[in-house]
Structures are given as C-alpha cells and as structure tokens.
PDB file of N, CA and C in Angstrom:
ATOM      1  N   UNK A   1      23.224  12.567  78.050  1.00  0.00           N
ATOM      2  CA  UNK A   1      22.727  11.950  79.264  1.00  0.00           C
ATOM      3  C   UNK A   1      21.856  10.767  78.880  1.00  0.00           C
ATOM      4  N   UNK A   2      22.358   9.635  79.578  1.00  0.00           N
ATOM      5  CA  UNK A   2      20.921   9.142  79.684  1.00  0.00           C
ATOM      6  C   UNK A   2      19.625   8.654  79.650  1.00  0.00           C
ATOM      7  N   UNK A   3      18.858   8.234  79.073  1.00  0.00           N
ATOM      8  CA  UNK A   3      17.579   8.135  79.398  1.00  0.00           C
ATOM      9  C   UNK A   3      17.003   7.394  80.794  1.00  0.00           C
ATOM     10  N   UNK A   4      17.718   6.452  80.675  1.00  0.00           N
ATOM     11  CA  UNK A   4      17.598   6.487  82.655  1.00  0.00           C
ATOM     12  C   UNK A   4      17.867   7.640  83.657  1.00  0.00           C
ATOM     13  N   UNK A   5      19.001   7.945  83.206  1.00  0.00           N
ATOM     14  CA  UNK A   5      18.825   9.598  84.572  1.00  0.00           C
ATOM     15  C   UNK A   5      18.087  10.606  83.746  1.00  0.00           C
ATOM     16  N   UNK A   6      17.814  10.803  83.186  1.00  0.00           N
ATOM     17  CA  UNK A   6      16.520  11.928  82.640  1.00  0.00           C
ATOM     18  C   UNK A   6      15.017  11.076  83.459  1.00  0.00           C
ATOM     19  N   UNK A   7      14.452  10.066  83.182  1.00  0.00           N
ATOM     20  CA  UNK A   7      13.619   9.218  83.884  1.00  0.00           C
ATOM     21  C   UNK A   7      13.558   9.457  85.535  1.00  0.00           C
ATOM     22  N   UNK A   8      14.862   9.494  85.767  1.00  0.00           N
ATOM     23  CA  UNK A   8      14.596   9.199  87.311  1.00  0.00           C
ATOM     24  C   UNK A   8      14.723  10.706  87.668  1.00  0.00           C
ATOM     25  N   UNK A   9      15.235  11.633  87.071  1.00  0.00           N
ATOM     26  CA  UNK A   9      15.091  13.147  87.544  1.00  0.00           C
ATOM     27  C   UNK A   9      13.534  14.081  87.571  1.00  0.00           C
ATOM     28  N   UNK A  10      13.263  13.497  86.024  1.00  0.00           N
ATOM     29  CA  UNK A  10      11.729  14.000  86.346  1.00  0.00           C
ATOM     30  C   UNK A  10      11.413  13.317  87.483  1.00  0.00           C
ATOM     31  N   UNK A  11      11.070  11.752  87.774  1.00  0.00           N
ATOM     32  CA  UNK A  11      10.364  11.522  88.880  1.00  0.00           C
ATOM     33  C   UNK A  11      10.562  12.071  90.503  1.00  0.00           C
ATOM     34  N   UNK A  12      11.950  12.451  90.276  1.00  0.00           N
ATOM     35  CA  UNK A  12      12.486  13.439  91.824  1.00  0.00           C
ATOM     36  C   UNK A  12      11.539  14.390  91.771  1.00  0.00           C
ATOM     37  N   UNK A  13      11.892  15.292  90.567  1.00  0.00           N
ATOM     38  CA  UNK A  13      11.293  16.479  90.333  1.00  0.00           C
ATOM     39  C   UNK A  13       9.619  16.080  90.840  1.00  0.00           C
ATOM     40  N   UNK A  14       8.683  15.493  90.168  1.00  0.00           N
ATOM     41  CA  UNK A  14       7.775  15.257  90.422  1.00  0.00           C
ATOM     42  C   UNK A  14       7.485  15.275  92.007  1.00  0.00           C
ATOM     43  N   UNK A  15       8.011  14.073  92.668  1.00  0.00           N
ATOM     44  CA  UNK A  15       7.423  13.352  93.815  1.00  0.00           C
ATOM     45  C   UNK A  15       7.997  14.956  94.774  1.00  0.00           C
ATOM     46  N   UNK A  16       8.930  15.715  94.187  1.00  0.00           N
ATOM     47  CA  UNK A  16       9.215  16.927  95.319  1.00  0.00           C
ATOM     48  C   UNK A  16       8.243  18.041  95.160  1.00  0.00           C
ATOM     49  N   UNK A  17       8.148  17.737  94.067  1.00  0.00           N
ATOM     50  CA  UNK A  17       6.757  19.177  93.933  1.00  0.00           C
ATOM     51  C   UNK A  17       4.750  18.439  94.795  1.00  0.00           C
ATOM     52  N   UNK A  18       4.955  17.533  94.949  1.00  0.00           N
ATOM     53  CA  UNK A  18       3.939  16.770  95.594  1.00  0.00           C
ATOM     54  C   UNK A  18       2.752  16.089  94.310  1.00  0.00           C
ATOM     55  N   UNK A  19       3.083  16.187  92.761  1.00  0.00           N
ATOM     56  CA  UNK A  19       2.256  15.721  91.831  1.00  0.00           C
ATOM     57  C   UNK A  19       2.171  14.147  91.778  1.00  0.00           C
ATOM     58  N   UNK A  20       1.084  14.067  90.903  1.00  0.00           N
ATOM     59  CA  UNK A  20       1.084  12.448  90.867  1.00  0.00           C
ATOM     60  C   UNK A  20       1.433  12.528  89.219  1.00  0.00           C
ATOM     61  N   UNK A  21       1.652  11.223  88.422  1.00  0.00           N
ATOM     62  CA  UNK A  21       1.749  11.216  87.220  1.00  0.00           C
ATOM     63  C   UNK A  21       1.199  12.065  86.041  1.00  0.00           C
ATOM     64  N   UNK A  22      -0.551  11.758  86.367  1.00  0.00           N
ATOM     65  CA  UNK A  22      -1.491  12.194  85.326  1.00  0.00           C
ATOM     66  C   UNK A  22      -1.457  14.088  85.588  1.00  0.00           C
ATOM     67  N   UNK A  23      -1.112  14.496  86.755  1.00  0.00           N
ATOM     68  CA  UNK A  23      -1.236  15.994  87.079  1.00  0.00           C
ATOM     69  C   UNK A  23       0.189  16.526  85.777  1.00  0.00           C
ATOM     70  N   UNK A  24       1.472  15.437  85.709  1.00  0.00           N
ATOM     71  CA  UNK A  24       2.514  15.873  84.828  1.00  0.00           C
ATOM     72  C   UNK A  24       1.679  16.221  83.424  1.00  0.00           C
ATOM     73  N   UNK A  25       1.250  14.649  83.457  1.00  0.00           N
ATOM     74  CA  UNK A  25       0.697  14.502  82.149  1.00  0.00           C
ATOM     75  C   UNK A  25      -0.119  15.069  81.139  1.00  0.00           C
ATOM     76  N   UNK A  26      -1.360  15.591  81.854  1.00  0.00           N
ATOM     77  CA  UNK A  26      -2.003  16.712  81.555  1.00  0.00           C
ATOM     78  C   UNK A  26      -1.702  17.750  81.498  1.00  0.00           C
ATOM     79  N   UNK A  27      -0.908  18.673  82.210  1.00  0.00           N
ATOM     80  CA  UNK A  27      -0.159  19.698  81.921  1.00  0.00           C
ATOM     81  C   UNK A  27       0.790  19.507  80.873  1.00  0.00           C
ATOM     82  N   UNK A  28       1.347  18.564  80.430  1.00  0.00           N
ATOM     83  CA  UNK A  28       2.236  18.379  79.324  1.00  0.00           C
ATOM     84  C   UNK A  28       1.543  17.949  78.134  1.00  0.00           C
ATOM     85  N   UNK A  29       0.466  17.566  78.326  1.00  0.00           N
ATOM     86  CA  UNK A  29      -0.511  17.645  76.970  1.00  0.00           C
ATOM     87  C   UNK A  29      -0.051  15.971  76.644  1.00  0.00           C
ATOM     88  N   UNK A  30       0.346  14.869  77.188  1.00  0.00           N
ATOM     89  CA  UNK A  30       0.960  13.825  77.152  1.00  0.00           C
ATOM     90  C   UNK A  30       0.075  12.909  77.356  1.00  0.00           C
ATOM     91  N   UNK A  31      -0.186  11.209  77.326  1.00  0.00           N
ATOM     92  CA  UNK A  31      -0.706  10.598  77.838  1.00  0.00           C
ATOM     93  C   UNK A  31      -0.036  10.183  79.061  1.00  0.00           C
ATOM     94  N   UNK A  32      -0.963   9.572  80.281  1.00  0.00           N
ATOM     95  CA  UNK A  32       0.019   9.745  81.622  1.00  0.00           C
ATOM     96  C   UNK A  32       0.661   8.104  81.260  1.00  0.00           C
ATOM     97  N   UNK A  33       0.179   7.192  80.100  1.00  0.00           N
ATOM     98  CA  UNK A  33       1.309   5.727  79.785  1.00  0.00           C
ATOM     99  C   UNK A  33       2.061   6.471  79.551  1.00  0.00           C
ATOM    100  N   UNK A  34       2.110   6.973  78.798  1.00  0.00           N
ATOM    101  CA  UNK A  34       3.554   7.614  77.776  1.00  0.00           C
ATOM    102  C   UNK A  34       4.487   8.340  78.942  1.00  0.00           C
ATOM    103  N   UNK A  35       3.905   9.070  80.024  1.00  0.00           N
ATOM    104  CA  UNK A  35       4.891  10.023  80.708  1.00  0.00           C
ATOM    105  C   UNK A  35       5.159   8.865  81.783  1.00  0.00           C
ATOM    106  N   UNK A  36       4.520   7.669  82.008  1.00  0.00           N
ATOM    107  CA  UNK A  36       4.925   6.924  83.129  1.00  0.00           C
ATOM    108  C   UNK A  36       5.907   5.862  82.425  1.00  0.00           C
ATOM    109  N   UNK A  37       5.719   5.431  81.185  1.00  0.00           N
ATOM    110  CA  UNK A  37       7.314   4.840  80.572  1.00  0.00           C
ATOM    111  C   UNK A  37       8.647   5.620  80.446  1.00  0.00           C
ATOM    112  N   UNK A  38       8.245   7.032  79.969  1.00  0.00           N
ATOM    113  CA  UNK A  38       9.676   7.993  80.366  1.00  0.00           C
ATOM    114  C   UNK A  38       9.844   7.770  81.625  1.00  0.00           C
ATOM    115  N   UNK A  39       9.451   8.159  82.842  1.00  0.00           N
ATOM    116  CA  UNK A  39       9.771   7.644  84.072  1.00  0.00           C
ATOM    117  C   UNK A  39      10.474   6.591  84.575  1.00  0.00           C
ATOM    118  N   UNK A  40       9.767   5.418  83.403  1.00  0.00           N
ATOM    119  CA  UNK A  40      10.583   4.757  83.805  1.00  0.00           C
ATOM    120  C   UNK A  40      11.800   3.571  83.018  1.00  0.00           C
ATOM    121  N   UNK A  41      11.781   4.756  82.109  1.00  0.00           N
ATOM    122  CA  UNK A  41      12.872   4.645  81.452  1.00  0.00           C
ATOM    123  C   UNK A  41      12.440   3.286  80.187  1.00  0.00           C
ATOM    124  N   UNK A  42      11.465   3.272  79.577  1.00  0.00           N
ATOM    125  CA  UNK A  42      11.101   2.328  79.113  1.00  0.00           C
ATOM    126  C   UNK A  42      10.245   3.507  77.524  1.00  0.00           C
ATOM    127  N   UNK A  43      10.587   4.313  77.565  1.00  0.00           N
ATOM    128  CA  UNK A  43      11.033   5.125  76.331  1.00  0.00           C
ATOM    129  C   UNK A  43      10.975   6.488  76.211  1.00  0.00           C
ATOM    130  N   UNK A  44      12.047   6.960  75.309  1.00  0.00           N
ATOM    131  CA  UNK A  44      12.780   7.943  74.777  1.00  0.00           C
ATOM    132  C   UNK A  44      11.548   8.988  74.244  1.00  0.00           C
ATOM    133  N   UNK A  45      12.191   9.929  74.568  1.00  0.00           N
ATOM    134  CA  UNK A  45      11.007  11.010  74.173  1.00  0.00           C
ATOM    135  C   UNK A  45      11.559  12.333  73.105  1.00  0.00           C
ATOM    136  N   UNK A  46      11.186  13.135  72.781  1.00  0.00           N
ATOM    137  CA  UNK A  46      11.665  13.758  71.789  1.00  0.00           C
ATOM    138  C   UNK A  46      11.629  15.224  72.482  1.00  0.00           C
ATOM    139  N   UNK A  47      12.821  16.127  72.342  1.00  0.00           N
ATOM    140  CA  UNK A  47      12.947  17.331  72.521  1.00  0.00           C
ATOM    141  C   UNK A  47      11.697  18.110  73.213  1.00  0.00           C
ATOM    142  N   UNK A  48      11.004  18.210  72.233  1.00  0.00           N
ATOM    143  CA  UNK A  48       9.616  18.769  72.456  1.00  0.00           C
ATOM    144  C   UNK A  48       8.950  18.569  73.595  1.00  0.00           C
ATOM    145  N   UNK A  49       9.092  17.353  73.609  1.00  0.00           N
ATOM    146  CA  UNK A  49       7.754  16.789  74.341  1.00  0.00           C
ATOM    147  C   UNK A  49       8.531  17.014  76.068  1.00  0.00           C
ATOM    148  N   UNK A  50      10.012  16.935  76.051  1.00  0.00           N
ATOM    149  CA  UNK A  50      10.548  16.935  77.195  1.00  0.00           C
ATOM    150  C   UNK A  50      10.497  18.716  77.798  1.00  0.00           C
ATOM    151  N   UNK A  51      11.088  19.259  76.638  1.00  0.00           N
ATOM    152  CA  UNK A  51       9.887  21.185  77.042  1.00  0.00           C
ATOM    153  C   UNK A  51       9.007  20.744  77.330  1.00  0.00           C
ATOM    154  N   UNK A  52       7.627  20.050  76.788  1.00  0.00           N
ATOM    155  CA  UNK A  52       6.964  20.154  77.566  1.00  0.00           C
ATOM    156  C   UNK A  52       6.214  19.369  79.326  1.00  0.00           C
ATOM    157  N   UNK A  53       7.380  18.471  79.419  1.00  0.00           N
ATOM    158  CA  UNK A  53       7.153  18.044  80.267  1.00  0.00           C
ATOM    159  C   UNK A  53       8.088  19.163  81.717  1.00  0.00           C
ATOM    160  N   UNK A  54       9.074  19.397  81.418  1.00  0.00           N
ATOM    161  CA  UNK A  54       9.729  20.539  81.986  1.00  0.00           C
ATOM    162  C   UNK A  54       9.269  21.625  82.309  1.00  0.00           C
ATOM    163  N   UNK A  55       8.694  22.327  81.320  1.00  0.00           N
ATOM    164  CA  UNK A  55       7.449  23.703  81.795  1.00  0.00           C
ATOM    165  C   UNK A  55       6.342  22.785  82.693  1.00  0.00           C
ATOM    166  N   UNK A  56       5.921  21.580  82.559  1.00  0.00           N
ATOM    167  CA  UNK A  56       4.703  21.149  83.029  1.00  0.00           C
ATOM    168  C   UNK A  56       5.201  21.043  84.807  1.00  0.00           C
ATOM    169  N   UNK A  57       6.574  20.703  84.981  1.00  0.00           N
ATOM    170  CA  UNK A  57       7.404  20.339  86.451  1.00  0.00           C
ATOM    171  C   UNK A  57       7.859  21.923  86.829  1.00  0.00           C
ATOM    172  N   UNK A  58       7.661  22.863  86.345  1.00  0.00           N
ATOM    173  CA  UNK A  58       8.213  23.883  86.572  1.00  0.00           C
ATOM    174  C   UNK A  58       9.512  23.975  86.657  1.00  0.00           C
ATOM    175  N   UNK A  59      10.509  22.993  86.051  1.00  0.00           N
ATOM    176  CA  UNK A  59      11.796  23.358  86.822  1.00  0.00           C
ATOM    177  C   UNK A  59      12.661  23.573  85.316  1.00  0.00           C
ATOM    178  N   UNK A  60      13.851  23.768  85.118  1.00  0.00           N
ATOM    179  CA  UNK A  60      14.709  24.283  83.817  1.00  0.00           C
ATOM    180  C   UNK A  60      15.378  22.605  83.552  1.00  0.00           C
ATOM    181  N   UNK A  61      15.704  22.652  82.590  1.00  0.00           N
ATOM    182  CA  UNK A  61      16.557  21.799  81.950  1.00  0.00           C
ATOM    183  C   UNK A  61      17.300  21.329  82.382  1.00  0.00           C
ATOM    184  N   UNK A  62      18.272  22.196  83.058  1.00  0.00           N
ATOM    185  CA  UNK A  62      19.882  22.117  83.693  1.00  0.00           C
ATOM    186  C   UNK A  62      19.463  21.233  84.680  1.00  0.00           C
ATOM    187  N   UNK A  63      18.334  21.010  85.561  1.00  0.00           N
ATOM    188  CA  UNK A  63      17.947  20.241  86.546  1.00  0.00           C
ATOM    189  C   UNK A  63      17.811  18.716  86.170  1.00  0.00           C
ATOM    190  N   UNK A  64      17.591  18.388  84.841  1.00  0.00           N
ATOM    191  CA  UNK A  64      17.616  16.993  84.173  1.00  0.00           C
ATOM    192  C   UNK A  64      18.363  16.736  83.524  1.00  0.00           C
ATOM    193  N   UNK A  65      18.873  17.543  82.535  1.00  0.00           N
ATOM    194  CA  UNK A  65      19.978  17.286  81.575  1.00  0.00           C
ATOM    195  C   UNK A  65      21.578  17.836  82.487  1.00  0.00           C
ATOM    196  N   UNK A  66      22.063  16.797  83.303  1.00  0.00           N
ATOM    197  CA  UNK A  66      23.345  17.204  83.750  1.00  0.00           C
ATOM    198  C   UNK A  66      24.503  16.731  83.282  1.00  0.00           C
ATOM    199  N   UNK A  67      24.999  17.004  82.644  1.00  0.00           N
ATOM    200  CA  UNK A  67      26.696  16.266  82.242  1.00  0.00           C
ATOM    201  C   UNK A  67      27.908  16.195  83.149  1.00  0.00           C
TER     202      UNK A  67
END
C-alpha cells in the first residue's frame, strides 16, 4: 500500500474517533511533526512506530493496510 493511503486512513481514523493530532501523538509516544507528516504523506514510517500509532487510534491494521 501506499504511503498516501496509509496517511489519509489514519487521518479518517483520527478525525472519526474525535482526536486532534498531538492526542495521536502522545499516545504513540511520537512527536505530533512527525505524526502530522505521516498524515500527510510527507514521510514513511517504520513498522513499529505504525503499531504504535494503530494501538494509539484503537483500530487494527486491516483498517489501513488494505490491498
């Protein structure tokens, strides 16, 4: 997939759960630059960090990573 539709899925995910950036960010242990360039697609993130942005949105994988 992607790094543009991974970008724009977290931000669905986000704006539907009612969070703002830094609420992702902090829960993901992230800086909220760093989680607002994944957003917007202005860079690639590593496995890890996307677990932890995923546990931080509450939602599974399958919800961002779609083929």
């Amino acid at each position: 997939m992607s790094p543009e539709k991974i970008g724009k899925k977290l931000k669905e995910a986000r704006k539907r759960l009612g969070l703002k950036q830094v609420d992702v960010a902090e829960k993901a242990g992230i800086s909220v630059n760093y989680y607002a360039r994944i957003e917007r697609n202005e860079e690639n993130t590593t496995v890890e960090t996307l677990k932890q942005i995923l546990k931080a949105l509450k939602i599974k994988s399958s919800e961002v990573l779609t083929f």
